[in-house]
N, C-alpha and C. Protein backbone atom coordinates (compact mmCIF):
# COMPACT_ATOMS: atom_id res chain seq x y z
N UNK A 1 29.33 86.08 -32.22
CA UNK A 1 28.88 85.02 -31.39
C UNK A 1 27.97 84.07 -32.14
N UNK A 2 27.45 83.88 -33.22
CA UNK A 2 26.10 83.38 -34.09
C UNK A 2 27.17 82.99 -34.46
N UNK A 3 28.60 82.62 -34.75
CA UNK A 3 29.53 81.84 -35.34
C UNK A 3 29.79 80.58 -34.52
N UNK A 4 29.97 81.00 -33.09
CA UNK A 4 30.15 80.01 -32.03
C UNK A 4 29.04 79.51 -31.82
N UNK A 5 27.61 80.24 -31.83
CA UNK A 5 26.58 79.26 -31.39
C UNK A 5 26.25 78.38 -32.35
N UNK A 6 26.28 78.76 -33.90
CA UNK A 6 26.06 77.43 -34.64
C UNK A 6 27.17 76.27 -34.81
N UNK A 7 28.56 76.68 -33.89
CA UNK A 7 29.45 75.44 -33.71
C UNK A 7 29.07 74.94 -32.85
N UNK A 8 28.50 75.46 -31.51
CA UNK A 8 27.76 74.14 -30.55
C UNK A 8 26.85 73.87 -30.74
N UNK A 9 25.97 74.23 -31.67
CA UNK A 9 24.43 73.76 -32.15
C UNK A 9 25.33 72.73 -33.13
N UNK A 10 26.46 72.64 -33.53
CA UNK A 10 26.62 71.37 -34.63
C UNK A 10 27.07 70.42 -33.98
N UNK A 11 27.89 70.87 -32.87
CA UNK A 11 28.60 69.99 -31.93
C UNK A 11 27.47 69.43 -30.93
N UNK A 12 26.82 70.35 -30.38
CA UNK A 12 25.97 69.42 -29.89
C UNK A 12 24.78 68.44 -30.60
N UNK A 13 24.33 68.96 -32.07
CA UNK A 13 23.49 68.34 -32.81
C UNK A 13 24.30 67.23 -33.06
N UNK A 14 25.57 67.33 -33.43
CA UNK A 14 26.65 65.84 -34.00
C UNK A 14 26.36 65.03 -32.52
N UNK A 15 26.99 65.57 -31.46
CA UNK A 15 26.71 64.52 -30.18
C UNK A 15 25.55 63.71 -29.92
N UNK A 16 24.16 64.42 -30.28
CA UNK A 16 23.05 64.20 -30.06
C UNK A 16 22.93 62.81 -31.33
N UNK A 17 23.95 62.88 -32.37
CA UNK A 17 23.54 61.77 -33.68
C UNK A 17 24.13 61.20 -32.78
N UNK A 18 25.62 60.92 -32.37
CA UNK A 18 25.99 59.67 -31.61
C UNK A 18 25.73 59.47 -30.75
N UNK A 19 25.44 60.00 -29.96
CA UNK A 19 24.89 59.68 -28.76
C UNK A 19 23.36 58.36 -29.00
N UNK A 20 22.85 59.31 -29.93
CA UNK A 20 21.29 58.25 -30.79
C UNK A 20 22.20 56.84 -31.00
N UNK A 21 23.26 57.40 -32.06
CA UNK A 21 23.97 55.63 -32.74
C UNK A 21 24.12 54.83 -31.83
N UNK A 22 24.73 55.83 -30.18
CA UNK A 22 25.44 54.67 -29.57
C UNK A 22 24.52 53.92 -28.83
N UNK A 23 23.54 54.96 -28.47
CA UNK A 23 22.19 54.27 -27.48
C UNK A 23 21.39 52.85 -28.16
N UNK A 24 21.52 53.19 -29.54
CA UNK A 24 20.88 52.25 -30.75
C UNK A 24 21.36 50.77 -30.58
N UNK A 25 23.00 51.07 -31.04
CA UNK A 25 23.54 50.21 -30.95
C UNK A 25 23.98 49.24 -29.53
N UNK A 26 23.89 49.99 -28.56
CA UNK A 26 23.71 49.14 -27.28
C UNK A 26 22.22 49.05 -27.10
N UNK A 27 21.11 49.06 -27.72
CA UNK A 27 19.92 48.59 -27.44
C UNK A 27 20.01 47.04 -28.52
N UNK A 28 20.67 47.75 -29.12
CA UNK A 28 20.39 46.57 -30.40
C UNK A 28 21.46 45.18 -29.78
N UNK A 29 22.35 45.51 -29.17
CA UNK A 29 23.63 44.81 -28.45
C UNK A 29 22.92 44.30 -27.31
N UNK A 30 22.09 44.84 -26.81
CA UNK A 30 21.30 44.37 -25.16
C UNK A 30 20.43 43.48 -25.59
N UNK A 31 19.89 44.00 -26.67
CA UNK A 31 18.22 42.52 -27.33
C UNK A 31 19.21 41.37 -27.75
N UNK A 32 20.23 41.58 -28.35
CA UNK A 32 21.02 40.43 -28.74
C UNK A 32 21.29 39.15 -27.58
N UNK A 33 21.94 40.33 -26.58
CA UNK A 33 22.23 39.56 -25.60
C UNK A 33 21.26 38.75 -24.54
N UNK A 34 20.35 39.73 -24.58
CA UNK A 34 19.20 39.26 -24.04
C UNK A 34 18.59 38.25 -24.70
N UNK A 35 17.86 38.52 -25.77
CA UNK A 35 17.41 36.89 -27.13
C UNK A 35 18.72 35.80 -26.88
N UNK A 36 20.24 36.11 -26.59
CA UNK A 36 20.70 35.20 -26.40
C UNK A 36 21.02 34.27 -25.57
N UNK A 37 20.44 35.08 -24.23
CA UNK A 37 20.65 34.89 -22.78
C UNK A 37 19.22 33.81 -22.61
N UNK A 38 17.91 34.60 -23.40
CA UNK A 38 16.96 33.64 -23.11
C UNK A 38 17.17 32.51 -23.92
N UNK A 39 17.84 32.54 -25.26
CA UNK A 39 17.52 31.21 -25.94
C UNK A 39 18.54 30.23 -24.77
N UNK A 40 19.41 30.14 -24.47
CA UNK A 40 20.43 29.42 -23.48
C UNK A 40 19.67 29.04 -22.06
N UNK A 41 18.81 29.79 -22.05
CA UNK A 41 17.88 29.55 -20.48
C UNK A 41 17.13 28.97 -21.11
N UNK A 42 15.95 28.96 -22.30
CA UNK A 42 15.47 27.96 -22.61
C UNK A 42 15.78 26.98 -22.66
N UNK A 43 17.15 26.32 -22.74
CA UNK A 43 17.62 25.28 -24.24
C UNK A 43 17.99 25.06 -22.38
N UNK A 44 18.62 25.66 -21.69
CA UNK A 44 19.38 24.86 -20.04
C UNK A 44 17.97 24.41 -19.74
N UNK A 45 16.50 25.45 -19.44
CA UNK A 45 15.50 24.79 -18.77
C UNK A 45 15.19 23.15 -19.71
N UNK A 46 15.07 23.30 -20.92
CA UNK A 46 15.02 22.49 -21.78
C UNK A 46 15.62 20.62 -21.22
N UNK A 47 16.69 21.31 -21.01
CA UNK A 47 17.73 20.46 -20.89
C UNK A 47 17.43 19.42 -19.06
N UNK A 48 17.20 20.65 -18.76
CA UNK A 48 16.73 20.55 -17.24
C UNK A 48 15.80 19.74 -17.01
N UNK A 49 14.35 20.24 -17.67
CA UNK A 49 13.62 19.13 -17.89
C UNK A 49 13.50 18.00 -17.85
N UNK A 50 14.17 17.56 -19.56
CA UNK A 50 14.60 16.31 -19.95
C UNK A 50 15.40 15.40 -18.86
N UNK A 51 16.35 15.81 -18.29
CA UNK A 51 16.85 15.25 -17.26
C UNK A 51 16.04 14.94 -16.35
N UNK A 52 15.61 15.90 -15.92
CA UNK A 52 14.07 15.37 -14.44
C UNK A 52 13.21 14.37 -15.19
N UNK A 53 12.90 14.92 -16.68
CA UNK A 53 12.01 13.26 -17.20
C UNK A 53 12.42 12.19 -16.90
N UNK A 54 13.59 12.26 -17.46
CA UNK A 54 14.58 10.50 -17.39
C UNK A 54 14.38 10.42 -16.46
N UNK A 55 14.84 10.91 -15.49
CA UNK A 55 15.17 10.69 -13.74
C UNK A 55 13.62 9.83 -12.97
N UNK A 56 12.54 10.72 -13.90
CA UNK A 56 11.19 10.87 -13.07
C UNK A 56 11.31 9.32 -13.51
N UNK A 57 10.93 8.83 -14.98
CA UNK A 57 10.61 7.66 -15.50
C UNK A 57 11.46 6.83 -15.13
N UNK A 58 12.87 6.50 -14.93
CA UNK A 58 13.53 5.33 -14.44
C UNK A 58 12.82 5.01 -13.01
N UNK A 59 12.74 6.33 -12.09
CA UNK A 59 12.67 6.31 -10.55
C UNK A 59 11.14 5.36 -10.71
N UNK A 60 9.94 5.86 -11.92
CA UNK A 60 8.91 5.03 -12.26
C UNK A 60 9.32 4.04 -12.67
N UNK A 61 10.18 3.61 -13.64
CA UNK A 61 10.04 2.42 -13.88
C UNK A 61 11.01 0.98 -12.40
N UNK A 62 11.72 1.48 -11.85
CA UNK A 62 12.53 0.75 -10.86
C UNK A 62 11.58 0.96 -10.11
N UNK A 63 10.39 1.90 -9.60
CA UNK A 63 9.28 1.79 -8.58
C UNK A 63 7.96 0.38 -8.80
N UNK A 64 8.11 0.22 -10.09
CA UNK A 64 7.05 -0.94 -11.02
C UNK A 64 7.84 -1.72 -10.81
N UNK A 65 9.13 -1.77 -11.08
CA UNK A 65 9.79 -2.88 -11.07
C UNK A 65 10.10 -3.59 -9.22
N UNK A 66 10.07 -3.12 -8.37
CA UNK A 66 10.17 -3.52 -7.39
C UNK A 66 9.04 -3.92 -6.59
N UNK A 67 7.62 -2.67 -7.27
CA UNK A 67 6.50 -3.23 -7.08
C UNK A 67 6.01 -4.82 -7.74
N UNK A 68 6.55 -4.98 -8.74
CA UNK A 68 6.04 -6.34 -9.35
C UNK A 68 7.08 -7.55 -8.90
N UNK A 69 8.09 -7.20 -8.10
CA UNK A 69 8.88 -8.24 -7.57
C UNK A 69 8.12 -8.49 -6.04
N UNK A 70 7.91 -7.97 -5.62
CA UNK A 70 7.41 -7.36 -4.29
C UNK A 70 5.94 -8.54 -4.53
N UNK A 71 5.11 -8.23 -5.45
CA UNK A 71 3.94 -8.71 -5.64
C UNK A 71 4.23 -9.94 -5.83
N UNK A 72 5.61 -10.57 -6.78
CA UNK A 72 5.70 -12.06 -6.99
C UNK A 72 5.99 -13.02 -5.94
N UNK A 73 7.29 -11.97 -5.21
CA UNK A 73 7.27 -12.77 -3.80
C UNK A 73 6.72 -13.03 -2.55
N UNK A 74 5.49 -11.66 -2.98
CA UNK A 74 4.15 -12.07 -1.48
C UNK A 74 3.03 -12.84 -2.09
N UNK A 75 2.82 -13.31 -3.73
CA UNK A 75 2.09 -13.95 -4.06
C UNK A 75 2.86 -15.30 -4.07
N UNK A 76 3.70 -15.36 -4.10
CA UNK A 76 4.63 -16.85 -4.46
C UNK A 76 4.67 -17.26 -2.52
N UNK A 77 4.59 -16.16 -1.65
CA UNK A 77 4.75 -16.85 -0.41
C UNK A 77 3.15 -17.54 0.01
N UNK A 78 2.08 -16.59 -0.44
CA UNK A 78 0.90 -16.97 -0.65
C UNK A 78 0.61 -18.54 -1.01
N UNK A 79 1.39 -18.37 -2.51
CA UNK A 79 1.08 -19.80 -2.87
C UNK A 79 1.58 -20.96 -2.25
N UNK A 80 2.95 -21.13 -1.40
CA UNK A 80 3.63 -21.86 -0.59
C UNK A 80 2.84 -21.66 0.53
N UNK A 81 2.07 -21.48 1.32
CA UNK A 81 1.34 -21.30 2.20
C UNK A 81 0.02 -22.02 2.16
N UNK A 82 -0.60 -21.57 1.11
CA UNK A 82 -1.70 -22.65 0.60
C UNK A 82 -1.48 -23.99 0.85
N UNK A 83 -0.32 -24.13 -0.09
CA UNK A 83 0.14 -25.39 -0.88
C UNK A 83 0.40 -26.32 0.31
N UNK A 84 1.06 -25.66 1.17
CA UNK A 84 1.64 -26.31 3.01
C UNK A 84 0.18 -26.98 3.25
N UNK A 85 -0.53 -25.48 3.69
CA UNK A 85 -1.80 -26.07 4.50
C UNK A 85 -2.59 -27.22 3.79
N UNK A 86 -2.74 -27.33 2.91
CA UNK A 86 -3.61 -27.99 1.70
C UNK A 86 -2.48 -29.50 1.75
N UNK A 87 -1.57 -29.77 2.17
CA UNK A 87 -0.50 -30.93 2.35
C UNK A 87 -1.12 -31.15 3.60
N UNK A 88 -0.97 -29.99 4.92
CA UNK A 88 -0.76 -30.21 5.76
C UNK A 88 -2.40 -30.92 6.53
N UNK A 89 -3.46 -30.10 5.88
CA UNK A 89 -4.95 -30.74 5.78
C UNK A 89 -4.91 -32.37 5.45
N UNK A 90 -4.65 -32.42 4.24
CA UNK A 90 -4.25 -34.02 3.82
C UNK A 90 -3.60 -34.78 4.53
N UNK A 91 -3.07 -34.73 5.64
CA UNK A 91 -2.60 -35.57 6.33
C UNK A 91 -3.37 -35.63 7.23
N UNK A 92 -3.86 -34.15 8.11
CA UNK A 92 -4.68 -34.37 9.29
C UNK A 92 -5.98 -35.74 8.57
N UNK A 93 -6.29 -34.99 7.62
CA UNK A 93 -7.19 -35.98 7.14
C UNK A 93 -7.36 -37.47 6.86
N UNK A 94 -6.10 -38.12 6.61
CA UNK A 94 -5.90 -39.37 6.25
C UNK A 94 -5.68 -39.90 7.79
N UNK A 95 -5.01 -38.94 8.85
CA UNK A 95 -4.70 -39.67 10.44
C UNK A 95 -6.18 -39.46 10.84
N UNK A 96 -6.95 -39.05 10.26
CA UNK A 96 -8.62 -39.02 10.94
C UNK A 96 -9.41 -39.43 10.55
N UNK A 97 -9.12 -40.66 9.23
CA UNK A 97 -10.22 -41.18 8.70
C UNK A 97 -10.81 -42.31 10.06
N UNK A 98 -11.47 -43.40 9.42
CA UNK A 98 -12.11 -44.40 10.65
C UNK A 98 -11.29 -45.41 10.40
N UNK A 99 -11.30 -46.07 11.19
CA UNK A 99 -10.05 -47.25 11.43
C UNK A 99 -10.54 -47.96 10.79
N UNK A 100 -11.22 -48.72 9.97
CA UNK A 100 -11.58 -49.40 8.68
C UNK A 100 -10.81 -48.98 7.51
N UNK A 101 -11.09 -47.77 7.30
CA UNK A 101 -10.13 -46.70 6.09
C UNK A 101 -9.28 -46.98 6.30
N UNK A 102 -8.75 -46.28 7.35
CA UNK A 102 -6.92 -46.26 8.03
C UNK A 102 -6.65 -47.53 7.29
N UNK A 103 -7.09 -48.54 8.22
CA UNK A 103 -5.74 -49.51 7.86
C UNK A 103 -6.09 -50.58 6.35
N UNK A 104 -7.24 -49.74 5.85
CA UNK A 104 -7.30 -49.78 4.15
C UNK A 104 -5.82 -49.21 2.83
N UNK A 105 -5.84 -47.89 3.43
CA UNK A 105 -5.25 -46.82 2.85
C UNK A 105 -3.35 -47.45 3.65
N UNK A 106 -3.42 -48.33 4.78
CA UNK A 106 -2.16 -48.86 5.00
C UNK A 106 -1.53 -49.42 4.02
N UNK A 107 -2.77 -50.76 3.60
CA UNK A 107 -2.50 -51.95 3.44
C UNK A 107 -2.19 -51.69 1.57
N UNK A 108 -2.96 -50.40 1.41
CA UNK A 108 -2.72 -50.30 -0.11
C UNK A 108 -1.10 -49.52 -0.46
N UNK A 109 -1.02 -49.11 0.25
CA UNK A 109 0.35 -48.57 0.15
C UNK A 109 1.26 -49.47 0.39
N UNK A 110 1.30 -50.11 1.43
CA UNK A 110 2.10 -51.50 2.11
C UNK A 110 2.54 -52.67 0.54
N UNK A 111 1.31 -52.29 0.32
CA UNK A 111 1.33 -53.55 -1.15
C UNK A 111 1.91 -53.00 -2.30
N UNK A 112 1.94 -51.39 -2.26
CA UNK A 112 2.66 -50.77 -3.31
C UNK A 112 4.01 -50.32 -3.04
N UNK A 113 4.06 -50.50 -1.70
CA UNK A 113 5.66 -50.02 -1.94
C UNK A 113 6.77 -51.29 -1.50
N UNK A 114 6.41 -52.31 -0.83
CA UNK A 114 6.64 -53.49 -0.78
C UNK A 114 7.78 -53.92 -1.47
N UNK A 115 8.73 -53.85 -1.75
CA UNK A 115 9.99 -54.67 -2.35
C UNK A 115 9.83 -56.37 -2.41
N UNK A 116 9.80 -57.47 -3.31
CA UNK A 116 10.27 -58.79 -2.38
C UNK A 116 11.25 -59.02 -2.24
N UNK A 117 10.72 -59.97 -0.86
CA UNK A 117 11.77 -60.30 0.15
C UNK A 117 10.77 -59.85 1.46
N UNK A 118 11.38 -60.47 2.34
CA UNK A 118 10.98 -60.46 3.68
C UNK A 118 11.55 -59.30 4.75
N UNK A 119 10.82 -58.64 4.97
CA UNK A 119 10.69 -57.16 5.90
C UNK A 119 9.89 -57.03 7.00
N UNK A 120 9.72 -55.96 7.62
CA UNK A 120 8.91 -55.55 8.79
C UNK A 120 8.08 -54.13 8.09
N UNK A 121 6.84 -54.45 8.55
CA UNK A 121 5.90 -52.77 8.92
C UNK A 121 6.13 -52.46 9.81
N UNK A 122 7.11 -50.99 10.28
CA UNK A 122 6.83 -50.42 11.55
C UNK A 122 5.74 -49.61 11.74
N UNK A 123 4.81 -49.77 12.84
CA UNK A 123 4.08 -48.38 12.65
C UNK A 123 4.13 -47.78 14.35
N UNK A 124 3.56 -46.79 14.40
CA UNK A 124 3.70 -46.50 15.94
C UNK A 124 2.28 -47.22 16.66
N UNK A 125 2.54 -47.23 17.99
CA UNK A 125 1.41 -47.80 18.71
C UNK A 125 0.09 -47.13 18.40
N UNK A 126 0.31 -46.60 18.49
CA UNK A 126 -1.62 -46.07 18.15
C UNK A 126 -1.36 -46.27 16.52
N UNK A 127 -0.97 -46.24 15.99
CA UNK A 127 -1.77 -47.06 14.33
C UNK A 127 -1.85 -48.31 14.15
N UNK A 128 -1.03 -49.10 14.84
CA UNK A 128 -1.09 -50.11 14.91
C UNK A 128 -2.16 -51.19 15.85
N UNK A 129 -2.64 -50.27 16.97
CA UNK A 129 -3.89 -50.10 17.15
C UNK A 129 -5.26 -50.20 16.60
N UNK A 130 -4.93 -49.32 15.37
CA UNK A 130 -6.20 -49.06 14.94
C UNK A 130 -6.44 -50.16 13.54
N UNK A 131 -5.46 -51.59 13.42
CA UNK A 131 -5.78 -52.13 12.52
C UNK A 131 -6.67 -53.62 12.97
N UNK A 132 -7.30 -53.80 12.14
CA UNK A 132 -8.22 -55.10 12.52
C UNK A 132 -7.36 -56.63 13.10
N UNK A 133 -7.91 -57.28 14.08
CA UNK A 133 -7.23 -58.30 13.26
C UNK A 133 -7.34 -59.29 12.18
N UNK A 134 -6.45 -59.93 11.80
CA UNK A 134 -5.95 -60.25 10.91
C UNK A 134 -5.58 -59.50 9.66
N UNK A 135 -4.89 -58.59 9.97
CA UNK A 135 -4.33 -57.41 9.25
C UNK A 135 -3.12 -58.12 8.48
N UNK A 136 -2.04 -58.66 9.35
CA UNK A 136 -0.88 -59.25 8.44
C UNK A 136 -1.51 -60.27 7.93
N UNK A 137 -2.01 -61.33 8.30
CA UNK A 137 -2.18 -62.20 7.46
C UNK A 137 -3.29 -61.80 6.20
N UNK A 138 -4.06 -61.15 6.15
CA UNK A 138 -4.37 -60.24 4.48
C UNK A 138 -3.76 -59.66 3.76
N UNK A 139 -2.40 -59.00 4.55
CA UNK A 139 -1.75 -58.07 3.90
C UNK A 139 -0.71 -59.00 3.52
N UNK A 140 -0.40 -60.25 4.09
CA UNK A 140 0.43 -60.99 3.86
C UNK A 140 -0.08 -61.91 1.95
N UNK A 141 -1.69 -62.19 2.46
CA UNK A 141 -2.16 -62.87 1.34
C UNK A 141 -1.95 -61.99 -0.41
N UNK A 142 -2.15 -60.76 0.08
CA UNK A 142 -2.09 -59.65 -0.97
C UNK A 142 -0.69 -60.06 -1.34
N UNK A 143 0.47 -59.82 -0.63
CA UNK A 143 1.86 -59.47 -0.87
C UNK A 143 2.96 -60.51 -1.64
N UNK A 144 1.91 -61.92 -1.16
CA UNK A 144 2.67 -63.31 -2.07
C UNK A 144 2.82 -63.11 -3.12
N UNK A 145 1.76 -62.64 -4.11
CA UNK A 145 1.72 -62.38 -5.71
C UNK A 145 3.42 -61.42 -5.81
N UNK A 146 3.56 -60.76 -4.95
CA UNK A 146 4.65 -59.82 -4.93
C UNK A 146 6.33 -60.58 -4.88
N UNK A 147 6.16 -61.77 -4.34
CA UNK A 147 7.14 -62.52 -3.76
C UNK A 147 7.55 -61.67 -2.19
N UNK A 148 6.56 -61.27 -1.60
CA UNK A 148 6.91 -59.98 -0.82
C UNK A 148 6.09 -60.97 1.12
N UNK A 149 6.62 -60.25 1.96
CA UNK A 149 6.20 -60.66 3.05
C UNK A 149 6.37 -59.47 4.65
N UNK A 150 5.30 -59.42 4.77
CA UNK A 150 5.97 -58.56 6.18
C UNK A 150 5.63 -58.98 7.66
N UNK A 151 6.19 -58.78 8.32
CA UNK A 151 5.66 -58.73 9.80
C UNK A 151 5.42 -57.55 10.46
N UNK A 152 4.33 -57.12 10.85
CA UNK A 152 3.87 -55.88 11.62
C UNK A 152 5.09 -56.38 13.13
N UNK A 153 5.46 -54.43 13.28
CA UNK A 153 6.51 -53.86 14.57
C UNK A 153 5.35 -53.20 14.86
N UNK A 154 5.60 -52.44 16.31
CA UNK A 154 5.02 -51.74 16.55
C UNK A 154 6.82 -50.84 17.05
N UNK A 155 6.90 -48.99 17.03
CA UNK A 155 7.68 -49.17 17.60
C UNK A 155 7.85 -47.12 17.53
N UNK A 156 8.49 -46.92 18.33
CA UNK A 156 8.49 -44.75 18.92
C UNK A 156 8.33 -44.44 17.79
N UNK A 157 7.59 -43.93 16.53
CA UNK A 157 7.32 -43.21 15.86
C UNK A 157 6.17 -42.30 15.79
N UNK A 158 6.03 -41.43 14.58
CA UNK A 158 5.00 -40.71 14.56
C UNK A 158 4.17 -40.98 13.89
N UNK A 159 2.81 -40.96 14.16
CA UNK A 159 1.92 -41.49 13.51
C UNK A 159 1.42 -41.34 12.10
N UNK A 160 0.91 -42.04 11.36
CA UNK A 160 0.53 -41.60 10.57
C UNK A 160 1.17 -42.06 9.28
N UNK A 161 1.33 -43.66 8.74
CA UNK A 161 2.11 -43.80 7.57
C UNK A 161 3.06 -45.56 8.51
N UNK A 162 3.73 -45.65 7.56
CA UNK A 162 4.74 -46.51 8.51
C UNK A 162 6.19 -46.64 7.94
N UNK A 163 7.38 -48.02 8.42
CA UNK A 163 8.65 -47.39 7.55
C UNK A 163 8.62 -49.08 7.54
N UNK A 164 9.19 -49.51 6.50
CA UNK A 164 9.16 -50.71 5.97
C UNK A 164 11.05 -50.69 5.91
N UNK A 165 11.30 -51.79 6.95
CA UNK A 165 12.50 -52.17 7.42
C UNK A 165 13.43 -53.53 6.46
N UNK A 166 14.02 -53.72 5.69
CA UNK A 166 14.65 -54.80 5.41
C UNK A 166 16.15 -54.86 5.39
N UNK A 167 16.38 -55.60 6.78
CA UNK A 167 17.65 -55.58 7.25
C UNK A 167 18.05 -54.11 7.42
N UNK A 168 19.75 -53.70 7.12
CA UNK A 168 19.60 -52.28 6.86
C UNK A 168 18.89 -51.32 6.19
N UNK A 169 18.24 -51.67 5.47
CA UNK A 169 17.28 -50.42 4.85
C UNK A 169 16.06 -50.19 5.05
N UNK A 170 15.64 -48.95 5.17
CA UNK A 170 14.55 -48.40 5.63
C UNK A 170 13.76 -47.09 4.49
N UNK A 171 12.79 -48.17 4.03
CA UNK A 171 11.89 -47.20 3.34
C UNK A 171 10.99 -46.17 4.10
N UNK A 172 11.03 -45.16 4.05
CA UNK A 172 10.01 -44.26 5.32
C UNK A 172 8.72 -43.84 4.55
N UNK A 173 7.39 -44.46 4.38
CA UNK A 173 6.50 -44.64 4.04
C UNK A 173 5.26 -43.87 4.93
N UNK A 174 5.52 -42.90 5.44
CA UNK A 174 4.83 -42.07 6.61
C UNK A 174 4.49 -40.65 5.80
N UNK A 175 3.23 -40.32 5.94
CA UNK A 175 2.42 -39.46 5.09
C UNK A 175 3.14 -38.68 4.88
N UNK A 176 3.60 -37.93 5.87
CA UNK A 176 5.05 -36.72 5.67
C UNK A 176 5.78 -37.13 4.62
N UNK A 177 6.52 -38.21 4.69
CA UNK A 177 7.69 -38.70 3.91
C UNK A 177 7.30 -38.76 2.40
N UNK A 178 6.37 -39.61 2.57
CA UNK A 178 5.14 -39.84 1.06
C UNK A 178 4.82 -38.34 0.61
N UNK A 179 4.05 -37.68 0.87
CA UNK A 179 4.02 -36.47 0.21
C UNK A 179 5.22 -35.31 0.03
N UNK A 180 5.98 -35.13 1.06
CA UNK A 180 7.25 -34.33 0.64
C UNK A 180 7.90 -35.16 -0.64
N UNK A 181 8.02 -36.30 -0.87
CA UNK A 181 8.85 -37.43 -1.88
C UNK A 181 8.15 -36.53 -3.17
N UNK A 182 6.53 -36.42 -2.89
CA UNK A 182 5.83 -36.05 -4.24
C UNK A 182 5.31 -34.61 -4.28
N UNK A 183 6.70 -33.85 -3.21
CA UNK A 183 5.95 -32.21 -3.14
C UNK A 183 6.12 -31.25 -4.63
N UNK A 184 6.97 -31.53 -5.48
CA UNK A 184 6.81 -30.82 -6.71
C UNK A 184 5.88 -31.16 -7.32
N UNK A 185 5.83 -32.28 -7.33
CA UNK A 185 4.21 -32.66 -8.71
C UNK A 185 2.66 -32.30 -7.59
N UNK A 186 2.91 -32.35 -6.23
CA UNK A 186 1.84 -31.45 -5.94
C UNK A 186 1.33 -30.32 -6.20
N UNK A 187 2.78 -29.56 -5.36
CA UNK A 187 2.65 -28.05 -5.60
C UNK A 187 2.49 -27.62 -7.42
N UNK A 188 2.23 -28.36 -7.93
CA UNK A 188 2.02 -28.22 -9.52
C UNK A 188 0.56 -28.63 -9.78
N UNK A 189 0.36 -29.93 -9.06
CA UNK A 189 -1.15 -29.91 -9.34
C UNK A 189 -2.26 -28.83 -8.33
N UNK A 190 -1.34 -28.92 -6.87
CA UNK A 190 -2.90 -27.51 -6.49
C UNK A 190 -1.99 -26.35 -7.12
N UNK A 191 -1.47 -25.55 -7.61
CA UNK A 191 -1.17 -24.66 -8.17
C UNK A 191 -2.12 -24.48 -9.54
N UNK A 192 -2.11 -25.48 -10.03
CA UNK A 192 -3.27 -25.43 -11.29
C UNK A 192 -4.41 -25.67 -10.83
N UNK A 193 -5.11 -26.40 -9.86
CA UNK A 193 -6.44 -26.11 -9.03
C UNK A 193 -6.59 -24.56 -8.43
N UNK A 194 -6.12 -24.33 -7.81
CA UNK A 194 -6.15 -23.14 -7.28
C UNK A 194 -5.98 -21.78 -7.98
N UNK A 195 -4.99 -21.74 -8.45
CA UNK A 195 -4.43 -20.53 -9.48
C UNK A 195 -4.15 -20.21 -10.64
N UNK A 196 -4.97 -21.49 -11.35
CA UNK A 196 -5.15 -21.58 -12.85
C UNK A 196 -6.39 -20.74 -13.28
C-alpha cells in the first residue's frame, strides 16, 4: 500500500502544481482583463468627459452669444427710444416757444427753404395766429434777394411747421417732416451726445 499512497501523494502533489499554474494563470488572465477593462473605462470616461466639455462650452458659448445679441437689441431699442423722445421733446418745444420766437424760427426756415418763384405758406390756424402782423410783408422783404415770394394760407393741418405750395408741388416743411428728412444725422449726433 506505501506504493499506492506515494502515487496519490504524486498525483495529488502534481494536481496541487496545476491546479497552483492554473489558478496563477487565471489570476494573471483576470488582472489583464481587469487593467484592460479599466484602461477602456478610463479612456470611455475620458472620452465622456471631453464630449460633456464641448457640449458644456458651445451650450456657454451660444448662451454669451445670445446674451450679447439680446443686450444689443434691448440697448439699440433703448437707444431708438431716447432718440424718439429727444425728437419728440424738440418739437413739443419749438410748438411752445412764445409767439415772437415761433414766427421767428418760421420766417427763418420760410427763407431757407423758399425756392424762387411765387408760392403759398400754408400753416394751420392756430400758427398762423400766432404770427405778428406784418409777417408776409417782412418775410416777403427777406425773400426778394431770393427772387422768391409767398402768400400766407391758412388751412386743416397740424401744427407746428408749414408746407410751402407751388402750383403742384408741395414742400412739407412741418417740424415732423423737417426732422424725420434729418433723422439719420440726428440719431448720429444724440447717439454721440448721449452714448459716446
Amino acid at each position: 500500500m506505501a506504493g499506492l499512497d506515494a502515487i496519490l501523494k504524486k498525483i495529488a502533489d502534481n494536481s496541487k502544481w496545476q491546479c497552483d499554474i492554473i489558478i496563477s494563470n487565471a489570476k494573471r488572465d483576470t488582472d489583464a482583463v481587469i487593467n484592460e477593462a479599466r484602461k477602456q473605462g478610463e479612456e470611455a470616461a475620458a472620452a465622456i468627459i471631453e464630449q460633456a466639455q464641448a457640449q458644456a462650452d458651445a451650450s456657454i458659448q451660444r448662451a454669451n452669444s445670445s446674451a450679447r445679441a439680446y443686450k444689443s437689441r434691448a440697448l439699440l431699442a433703448t437707444k431708438v427710444a431716447i432718440i424718439s423722445e429727444v425728437q419728440s421733446q424738440a418739437i413739443k418745444h419749438l410748438k411752445s416757444l412764445p409767439d415772437t420766437e415761433y414766427s421767428d424760427v418760421i420766417k427763418k426756415l420760410a427763407i431757407r427753404f423758399a425756392p424762387p418763384g411765387d408760392g403759398e405758406l400754408c400753416l394751420s390756424p392756430a400758427d398762423a395766429s400766432r404770427l405778428p402782423a406784418g409777417f408776409e410783408d417782412d418775410l416777403n422783404t427777406e425773400l426778394k434777394q431770393k427772387g422768391a415770394s409767398l402768400q400766407l394760407k391758412t388751412r386743416d393741418q397740424n401744427s407746428g411747421g408749414f408746407i410751402l405750395v407751388y402750383g403742384d408741388i408741395e414742400l412739407n416743411c412741418t417740424f415732423e417732416a423737417l426732422l424725420e428728412d434729418k433723422r439719420d444725422q440726428l440719431k448720429d449726433s444724440i447717439n454721440r451726445e448721449l452714448f459716446a
